[in-house]
Protein backbone atom coordinates (compact mmCIF):
# COMPACT_ATOMS: atom_id res chain seq x y z
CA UNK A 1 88.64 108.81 109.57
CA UNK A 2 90.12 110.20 106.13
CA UNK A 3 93.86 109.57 106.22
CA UNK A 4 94.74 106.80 104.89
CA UNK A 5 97.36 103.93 105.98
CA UNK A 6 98.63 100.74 105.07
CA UNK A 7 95.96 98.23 107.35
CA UNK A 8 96.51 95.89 109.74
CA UNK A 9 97.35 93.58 110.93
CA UNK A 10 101.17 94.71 111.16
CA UNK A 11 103.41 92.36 112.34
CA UNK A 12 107.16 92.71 114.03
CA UNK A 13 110.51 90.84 113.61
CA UNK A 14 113.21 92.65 115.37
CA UNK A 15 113.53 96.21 114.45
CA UNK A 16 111.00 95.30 111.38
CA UNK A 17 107.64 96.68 111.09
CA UNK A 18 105.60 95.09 107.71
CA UNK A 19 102.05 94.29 106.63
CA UNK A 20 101.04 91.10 105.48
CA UNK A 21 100.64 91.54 101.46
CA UNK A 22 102.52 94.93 101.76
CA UNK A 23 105.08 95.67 99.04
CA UNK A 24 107.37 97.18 101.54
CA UNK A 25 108.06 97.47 105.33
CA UNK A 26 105.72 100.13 107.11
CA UNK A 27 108.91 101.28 109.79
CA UNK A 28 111.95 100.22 110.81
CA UNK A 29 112.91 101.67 113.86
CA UNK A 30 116.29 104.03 114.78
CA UNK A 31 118.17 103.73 117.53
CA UNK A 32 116.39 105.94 120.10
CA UNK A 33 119.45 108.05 120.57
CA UNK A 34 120.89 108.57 117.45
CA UNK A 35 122.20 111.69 116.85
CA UNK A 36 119.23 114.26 115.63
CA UNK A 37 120.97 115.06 112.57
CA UNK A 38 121.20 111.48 111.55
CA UNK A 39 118.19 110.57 109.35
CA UNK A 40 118.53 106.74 110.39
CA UNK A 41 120.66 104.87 112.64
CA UNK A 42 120.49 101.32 112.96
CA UNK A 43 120.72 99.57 116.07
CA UNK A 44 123.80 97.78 117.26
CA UNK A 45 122.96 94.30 118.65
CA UNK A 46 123.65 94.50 122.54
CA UNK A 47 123.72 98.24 122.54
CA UNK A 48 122.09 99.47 125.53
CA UNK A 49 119.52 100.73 123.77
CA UNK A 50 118.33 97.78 121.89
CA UNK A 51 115.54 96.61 124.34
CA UNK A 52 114.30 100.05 124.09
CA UNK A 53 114.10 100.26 120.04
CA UNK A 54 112.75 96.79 120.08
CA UNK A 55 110.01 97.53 122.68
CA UNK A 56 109.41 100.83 120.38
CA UNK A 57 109.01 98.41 117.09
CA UNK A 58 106.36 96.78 119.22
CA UNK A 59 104.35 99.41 119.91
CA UNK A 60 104.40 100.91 116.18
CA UNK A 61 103.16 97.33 114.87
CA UNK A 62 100.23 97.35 118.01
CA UNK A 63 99.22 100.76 116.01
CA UNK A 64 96.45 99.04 114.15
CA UNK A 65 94.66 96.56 116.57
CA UNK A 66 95.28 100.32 119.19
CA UNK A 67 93.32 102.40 116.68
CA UNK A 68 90.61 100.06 116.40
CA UNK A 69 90.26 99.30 120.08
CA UNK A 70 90.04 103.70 120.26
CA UNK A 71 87.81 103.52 117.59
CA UNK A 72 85.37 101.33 119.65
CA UNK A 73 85.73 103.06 122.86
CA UNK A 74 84.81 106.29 121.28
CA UNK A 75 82.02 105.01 119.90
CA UNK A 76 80.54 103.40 123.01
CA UNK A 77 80.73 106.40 124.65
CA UNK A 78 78.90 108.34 121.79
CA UNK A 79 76.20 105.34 122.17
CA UNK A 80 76.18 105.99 126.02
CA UNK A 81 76.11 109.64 125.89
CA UNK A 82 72.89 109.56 123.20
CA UNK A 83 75.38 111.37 120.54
């Protein structure tokens, strides 16, 4: 794998995605259903879509530990195919 990214582990707090020893956060998530010609739109505390952009921000900072655990898989199956 070429690109490059800012390495894990990433870690959450709210809408807050940052990397230990990062200079800078790696996302903060939207709201969900902002308009599409809004570049960013915070979320409102209590909105109804809060749960949802806070379930998204915890996905985003699983991103690292995911592409590892991909990274394995594939190469088990390379292993147990003879590749």
């Amino acid at each position: 794998m070429t690109t490059q990214y800012t390495t894990g582990p990433w870690k959450q707090e709210g809408y807050n995605i940052w990397a230990p020893g990062a200079k800078a956060n790696v996302a903060t998530v939207s709201d969900p259903y902002a308009s599409e010609y809004v570049e960013f739109s915070p979320v409102e505390i209590g909105s109804s879509h809060a749960r949802e952009a806070y379930a998204n921000a915890m996905l985003i900072a699983a991103a690292p530990d995911l592409l590892k655990a991909l990274l394995a898989v594939a190469e088990y199956i390379a292993l147990m195919s003879g590749e």
